[in-house]
PDB file of N, CA and C in Angstrom:
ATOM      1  N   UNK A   1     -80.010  24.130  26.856  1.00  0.00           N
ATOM      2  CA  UNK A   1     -78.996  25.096  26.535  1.00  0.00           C
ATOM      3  C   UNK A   1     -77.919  25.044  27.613  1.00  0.00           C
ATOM      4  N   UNK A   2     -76.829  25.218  27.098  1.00  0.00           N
ATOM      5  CA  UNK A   2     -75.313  24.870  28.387  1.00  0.00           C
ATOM      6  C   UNK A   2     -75.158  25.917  28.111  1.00  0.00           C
ATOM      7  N   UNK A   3     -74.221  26.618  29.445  1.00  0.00           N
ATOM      8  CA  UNK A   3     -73.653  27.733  30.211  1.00  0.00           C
ATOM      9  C   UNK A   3     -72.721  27.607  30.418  1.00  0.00           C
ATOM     10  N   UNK A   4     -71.873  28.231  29.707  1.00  0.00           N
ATOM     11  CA  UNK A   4     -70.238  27.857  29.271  1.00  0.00           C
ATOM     12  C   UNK A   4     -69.519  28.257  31.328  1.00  0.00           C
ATOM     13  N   UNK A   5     -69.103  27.692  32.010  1.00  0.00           N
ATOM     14  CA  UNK A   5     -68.641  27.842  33.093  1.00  0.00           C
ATOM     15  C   UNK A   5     -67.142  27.446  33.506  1.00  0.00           C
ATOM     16  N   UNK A   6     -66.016  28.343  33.738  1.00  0.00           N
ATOM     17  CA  UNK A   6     -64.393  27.884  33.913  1.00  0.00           C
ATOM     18  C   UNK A   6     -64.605  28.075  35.167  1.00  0.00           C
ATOM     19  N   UNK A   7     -63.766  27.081  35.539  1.00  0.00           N
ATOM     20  CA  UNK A   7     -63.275  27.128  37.441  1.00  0.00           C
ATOM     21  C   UNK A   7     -61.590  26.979  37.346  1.00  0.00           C
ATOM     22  N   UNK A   8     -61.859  28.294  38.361  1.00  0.00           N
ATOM     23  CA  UNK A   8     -60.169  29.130  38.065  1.00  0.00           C
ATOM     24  C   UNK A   8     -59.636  28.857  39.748  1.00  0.00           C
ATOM     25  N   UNK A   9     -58.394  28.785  39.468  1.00  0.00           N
ATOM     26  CA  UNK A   9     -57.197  29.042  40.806  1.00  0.00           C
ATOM     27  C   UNK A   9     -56.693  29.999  40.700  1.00  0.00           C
ATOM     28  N   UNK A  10     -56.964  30.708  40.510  1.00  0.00           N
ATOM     29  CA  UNK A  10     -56.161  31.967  41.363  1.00  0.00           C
ATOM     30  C   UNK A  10     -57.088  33.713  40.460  1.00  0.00           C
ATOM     31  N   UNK A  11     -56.738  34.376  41.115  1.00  0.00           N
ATOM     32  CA  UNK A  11     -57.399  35.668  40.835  1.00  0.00           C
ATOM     33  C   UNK A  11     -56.619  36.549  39.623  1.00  0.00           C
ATOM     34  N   UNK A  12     -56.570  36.785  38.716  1.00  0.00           N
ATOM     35  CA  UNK A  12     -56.290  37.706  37.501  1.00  0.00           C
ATOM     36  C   UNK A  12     -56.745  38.996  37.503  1.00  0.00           C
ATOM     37  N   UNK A  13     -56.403  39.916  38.111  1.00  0.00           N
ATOM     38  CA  UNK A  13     -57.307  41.403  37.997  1.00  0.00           C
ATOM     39  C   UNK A  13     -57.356  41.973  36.735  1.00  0.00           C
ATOM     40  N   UNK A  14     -55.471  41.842  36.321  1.00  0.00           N
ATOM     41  CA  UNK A  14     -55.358  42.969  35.317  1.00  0.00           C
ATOM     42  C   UNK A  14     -55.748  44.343  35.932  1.00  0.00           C
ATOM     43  N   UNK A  15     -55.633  44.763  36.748  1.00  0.00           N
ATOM     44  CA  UNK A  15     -55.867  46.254  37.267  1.00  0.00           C
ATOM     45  C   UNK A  15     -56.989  46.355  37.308  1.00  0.00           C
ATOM     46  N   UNK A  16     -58.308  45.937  37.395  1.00  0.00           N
ATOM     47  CA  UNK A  16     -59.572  46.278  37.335  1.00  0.00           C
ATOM     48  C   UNK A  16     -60.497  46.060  38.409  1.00  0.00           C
ATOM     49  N   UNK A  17     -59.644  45.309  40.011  1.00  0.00           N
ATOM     50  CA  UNK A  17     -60.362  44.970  41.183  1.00  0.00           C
ATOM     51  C   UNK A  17     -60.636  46.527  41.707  1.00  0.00           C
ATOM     52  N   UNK A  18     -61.780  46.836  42.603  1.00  0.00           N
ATOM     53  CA  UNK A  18     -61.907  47.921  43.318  1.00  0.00           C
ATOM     54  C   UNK A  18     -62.002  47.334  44.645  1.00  0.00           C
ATOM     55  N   UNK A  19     -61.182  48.680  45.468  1.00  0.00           N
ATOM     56  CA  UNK A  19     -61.555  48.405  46.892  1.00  0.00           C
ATOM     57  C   UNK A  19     -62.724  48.687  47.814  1.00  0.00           C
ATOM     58  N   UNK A  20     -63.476  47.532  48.339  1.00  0.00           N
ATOM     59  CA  UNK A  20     -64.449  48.069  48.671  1.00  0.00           C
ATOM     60  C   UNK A  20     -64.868  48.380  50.453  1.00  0.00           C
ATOM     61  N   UNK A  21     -63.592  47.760  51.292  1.00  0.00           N
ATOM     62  CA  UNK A  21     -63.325  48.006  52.753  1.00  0.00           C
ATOM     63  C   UNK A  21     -61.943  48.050  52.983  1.00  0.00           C
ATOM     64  N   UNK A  22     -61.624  49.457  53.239  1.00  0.00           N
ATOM     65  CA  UNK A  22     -59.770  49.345  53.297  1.00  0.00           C
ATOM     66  C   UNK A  22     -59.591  48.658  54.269  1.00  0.00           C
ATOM     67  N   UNK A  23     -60.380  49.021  55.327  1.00  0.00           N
ATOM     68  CA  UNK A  23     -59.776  48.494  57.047  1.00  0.00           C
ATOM     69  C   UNK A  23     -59.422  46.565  56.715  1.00  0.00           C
ATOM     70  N   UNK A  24     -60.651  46.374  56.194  1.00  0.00           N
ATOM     71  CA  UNK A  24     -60.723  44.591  55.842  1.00  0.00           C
ATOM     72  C   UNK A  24     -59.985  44.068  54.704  1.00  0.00           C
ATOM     73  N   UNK A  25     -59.346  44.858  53.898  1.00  0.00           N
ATOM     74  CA  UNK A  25     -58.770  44.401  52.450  1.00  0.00           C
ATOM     75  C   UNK A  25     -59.926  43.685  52.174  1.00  0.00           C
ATOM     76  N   UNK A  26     -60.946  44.145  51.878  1.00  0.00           N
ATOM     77  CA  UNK A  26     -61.760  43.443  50.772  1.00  0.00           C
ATOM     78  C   UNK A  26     -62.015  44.710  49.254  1.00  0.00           C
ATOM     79  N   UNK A  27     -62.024  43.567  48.606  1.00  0.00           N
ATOM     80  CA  UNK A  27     -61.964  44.016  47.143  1.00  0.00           C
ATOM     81  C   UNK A  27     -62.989  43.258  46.599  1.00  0.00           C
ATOM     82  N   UNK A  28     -63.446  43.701  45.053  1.00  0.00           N
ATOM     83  CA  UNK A  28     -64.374  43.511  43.887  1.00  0.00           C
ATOM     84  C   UNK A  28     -63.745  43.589  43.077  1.00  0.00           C
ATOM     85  N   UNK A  29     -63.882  42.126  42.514  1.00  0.00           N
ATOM     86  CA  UNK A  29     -63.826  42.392  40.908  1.00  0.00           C
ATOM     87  C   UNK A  29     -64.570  42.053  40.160  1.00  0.00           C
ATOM     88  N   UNK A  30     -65.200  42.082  38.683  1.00  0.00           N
ATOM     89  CA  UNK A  30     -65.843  41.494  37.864  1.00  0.00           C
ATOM     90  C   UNK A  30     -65.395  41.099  36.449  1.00  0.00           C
ATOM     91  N   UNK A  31     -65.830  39.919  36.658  1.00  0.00           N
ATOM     92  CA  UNK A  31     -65.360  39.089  34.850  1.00  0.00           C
ATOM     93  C   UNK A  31     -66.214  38.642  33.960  1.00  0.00           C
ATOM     94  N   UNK A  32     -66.193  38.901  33.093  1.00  0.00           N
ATOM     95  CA  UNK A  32     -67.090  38.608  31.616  1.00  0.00           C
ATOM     96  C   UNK A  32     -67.294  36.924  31.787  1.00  0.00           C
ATOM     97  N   UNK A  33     -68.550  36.525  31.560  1.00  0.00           N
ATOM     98  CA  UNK A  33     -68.674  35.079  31.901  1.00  0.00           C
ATOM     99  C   UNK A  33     -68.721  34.493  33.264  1.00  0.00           C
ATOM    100  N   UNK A  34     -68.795  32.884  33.069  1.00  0.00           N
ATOM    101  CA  UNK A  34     -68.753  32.694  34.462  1.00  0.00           C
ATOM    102  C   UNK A  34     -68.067  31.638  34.829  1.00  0.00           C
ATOM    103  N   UNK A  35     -66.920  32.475  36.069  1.00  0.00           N
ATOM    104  CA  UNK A  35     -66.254  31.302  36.680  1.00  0.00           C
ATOM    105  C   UNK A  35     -66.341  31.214  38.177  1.00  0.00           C
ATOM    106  N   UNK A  36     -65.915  30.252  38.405  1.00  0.00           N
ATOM    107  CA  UNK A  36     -66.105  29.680  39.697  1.00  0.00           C
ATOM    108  C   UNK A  36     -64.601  29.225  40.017  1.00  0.00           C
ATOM    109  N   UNK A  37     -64.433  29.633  41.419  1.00  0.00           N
ATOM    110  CA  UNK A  37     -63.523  30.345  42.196  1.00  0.00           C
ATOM    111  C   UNK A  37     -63.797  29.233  43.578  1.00  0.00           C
ATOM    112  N   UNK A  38     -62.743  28.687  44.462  1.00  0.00           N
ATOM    113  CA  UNK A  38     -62.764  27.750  45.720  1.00  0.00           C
ATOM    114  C   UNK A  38     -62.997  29.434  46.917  1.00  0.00           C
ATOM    115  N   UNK A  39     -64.198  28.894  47.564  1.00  0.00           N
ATOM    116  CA  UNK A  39     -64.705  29.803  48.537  1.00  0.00           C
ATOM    117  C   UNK A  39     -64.027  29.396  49.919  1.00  0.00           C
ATOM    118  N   UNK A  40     -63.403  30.434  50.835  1.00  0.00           N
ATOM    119  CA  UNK A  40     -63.078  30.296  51.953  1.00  0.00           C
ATOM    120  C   UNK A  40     -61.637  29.628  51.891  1.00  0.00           C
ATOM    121  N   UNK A  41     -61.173  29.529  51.103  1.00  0.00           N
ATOM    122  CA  UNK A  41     -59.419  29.044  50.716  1.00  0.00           C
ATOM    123  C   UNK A  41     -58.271  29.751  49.814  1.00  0.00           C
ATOM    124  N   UNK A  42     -57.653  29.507  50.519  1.00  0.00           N
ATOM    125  CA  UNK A  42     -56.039  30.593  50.229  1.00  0.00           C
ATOM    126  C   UNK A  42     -56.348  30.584  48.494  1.00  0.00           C
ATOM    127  N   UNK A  43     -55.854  31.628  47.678  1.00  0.00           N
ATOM    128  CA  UNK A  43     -55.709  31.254  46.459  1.00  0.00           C
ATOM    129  C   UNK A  43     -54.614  32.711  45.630  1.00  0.00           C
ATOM    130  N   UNK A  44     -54.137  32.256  44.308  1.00  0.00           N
ATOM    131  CA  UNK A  44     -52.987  33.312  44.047  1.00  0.00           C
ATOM    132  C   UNK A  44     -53.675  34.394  43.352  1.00  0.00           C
ATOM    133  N   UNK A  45     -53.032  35.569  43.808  1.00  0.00           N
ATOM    134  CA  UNK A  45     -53.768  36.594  42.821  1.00  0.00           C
ATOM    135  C   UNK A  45     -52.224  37.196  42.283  1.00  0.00           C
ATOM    136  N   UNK A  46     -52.306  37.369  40.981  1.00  0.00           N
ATOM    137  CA  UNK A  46     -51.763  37.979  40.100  1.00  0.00           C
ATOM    138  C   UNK A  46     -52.208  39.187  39.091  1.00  0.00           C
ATOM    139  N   UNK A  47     -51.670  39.824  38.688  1.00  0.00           N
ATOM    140  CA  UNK A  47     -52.005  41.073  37.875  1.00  0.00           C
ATOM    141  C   UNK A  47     -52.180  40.473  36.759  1.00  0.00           C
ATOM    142  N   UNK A  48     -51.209  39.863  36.092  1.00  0.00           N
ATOM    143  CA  UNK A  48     -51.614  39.447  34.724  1.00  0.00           C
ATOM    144  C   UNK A  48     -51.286  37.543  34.721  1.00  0.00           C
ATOM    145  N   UNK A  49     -51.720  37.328  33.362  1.00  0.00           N
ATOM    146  CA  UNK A  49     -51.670  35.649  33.439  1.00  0.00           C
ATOM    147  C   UNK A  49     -50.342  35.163  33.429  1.00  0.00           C
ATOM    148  N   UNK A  50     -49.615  36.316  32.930  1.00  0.00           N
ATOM    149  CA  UNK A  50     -47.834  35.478  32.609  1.00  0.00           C
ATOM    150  C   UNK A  50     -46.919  36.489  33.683  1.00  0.00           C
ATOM    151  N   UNK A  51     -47.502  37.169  34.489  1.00  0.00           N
ATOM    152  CA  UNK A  51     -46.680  37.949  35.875  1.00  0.00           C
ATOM    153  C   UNK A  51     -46.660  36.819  36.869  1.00  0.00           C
ATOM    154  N   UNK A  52     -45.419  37.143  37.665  1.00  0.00           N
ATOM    155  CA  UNK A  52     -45.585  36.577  39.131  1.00  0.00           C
ATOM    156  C   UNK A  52     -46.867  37.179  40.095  1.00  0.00           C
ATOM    157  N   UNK A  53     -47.214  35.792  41.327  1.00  0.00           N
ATOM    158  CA  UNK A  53     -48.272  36.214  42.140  1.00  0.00           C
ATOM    159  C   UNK A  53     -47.565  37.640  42.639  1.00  0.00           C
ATOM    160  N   UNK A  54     -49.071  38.235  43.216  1.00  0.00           N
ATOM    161  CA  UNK A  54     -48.194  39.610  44.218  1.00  0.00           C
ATOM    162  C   UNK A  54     -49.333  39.396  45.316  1.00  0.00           C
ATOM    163  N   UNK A  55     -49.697  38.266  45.827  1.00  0.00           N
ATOM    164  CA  UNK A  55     -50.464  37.759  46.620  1.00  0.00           C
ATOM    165  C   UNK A  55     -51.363  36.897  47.311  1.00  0.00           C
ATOM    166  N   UNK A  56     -52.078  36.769  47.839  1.00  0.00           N
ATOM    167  CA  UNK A  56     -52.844  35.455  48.318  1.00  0.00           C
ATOM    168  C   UNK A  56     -54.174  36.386  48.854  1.00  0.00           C
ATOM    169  N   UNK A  57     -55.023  35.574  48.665  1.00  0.00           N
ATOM    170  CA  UNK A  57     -56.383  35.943  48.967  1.00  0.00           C
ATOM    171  C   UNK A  57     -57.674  34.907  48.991  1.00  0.00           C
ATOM    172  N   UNK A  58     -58.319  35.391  50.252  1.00  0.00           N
ATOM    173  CA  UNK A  58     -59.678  34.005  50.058  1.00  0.00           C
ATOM    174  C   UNK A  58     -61.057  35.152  49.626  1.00  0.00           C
ATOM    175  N   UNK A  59     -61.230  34.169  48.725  1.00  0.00           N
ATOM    176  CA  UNK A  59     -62.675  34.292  48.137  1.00  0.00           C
ATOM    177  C   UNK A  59     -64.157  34.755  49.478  1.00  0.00           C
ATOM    178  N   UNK A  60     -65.010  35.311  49.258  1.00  0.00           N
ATOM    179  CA  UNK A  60     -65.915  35.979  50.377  1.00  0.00           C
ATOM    180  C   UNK A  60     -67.364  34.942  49.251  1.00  0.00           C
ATOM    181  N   UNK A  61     -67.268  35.661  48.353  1.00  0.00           N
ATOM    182  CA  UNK A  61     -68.465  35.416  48.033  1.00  0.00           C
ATOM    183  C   UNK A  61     -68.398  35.100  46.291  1.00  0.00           C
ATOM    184  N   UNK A  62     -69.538  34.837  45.646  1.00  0.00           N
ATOM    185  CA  UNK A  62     -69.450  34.871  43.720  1.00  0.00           C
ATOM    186  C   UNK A  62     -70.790  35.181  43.591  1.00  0.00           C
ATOM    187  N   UNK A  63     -71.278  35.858  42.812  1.00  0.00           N
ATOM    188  CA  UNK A  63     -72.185  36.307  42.203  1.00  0.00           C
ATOM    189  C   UNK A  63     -71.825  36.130  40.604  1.00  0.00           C
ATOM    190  N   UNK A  64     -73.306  35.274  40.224  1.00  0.00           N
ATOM    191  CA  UNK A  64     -73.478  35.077  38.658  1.00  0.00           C
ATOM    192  C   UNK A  64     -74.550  36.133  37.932  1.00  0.00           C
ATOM    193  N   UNK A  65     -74.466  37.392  37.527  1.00  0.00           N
ATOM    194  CA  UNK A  65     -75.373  37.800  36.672  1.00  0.00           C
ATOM    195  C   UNK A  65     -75.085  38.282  35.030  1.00  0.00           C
ATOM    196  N   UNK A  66     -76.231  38.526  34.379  1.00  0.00           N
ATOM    197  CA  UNK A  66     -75.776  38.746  32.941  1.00  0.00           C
ATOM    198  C   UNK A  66     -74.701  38.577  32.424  1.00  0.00           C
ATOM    199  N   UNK A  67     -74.487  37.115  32.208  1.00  0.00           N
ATOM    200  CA  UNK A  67     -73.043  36.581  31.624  1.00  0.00           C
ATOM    201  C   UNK A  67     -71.480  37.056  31.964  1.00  0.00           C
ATOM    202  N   UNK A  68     -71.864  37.645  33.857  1.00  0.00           N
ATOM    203  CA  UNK A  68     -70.708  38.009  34.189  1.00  0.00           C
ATOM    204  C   UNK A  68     -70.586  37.526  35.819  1.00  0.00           C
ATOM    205  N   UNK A  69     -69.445  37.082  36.517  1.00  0.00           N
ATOM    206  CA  UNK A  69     -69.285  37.087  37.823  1.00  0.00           C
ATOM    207  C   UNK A  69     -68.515  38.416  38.507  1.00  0.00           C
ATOM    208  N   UNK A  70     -69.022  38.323  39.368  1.00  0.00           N
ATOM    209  CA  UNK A  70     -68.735  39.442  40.360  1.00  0.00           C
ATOM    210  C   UNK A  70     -68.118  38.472  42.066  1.00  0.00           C
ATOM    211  N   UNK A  71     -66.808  39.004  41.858  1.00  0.00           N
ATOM    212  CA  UNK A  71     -66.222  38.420  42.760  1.00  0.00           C
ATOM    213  C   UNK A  71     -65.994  39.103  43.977  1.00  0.00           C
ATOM    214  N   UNK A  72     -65.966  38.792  45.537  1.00  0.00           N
ATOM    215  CA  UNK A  72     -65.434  39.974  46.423  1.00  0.00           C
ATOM    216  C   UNK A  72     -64.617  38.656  47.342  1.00  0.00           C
ATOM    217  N   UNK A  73     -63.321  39.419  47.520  1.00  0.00           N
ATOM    218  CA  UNK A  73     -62.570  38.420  48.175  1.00  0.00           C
ATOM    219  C   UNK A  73     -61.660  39.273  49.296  1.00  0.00           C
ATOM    220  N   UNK A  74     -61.114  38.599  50.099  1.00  0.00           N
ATOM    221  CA  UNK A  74     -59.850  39.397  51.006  1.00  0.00           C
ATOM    222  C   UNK A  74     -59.160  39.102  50.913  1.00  0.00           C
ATOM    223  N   UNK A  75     -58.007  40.288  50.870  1.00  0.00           N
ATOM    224  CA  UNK A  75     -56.559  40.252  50.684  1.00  0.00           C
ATOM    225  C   UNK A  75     -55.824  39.745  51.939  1.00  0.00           C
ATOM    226  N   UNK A  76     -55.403  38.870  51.945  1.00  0.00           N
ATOM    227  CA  UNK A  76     -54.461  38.093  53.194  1.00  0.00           C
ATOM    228  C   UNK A  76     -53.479  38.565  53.291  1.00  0.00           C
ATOM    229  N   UNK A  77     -52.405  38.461  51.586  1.00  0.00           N
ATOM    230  CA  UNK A  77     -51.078  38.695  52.174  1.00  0.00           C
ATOM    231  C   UNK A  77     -50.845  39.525  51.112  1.00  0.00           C
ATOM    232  N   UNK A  78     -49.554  40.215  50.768  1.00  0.00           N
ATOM    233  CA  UNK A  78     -49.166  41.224  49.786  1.00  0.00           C
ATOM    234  C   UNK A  78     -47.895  41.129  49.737  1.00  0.00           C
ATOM    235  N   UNK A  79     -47.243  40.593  48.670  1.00  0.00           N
ATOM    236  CA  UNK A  79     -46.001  40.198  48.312  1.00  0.00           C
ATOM    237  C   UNK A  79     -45.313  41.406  47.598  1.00  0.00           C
ATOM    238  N   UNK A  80     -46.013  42.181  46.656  1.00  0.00           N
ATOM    239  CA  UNK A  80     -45.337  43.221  45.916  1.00  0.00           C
ATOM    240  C   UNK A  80     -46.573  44.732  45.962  1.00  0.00           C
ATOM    241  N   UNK A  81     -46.146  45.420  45.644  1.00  0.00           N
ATOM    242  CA  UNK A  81     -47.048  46.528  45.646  1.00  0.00           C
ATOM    243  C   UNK A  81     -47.023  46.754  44.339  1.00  0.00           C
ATOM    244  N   UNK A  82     -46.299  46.453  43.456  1.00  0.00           N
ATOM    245  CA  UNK A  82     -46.365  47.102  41.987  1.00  0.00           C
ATOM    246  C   UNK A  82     -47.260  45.704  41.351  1.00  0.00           C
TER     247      UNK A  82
END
């Protein structure tokens, strides 16, 4: 049986990351399915798929459970606030 798996560049929240250390900008997010994400390297985060980035961030860690990943990464830089 195959395990459908996308490996993505850059971060997509759509509004749904939580913060989980203000002092550290680290954040959580989680996505339906499972993708795989470059650990320990710069990468773009955007709000939506057809918005400009509003940032850069490296990946911490990925967690695969029940057909979902759970991502926690740090926020490096912050280009826009909206």
């Amino acid at each position: 049986m195959s395990v459908p798996l996308s490996i993505e560049w850059r971060i997509i929240t759509e509004g749904q990351e939580k913060r989980i250390n203000a002092k550290e900008n680290i954040f959580q997010i989680t996505f339906p399915g499972y993708k795989m994400f470059p650990i320990d390297a710069p990468i773009d985060i955007m709000r939506h798929e057809d918005s400009d980035q509003i940032g850069t961030a490296i990946v911490n860690k990925i967690t695969f459970s029940n057909n979902q990943t759970i991502c926690i990464y740090q926020l490096v830089s912050l280009y826009s606030v909206n």
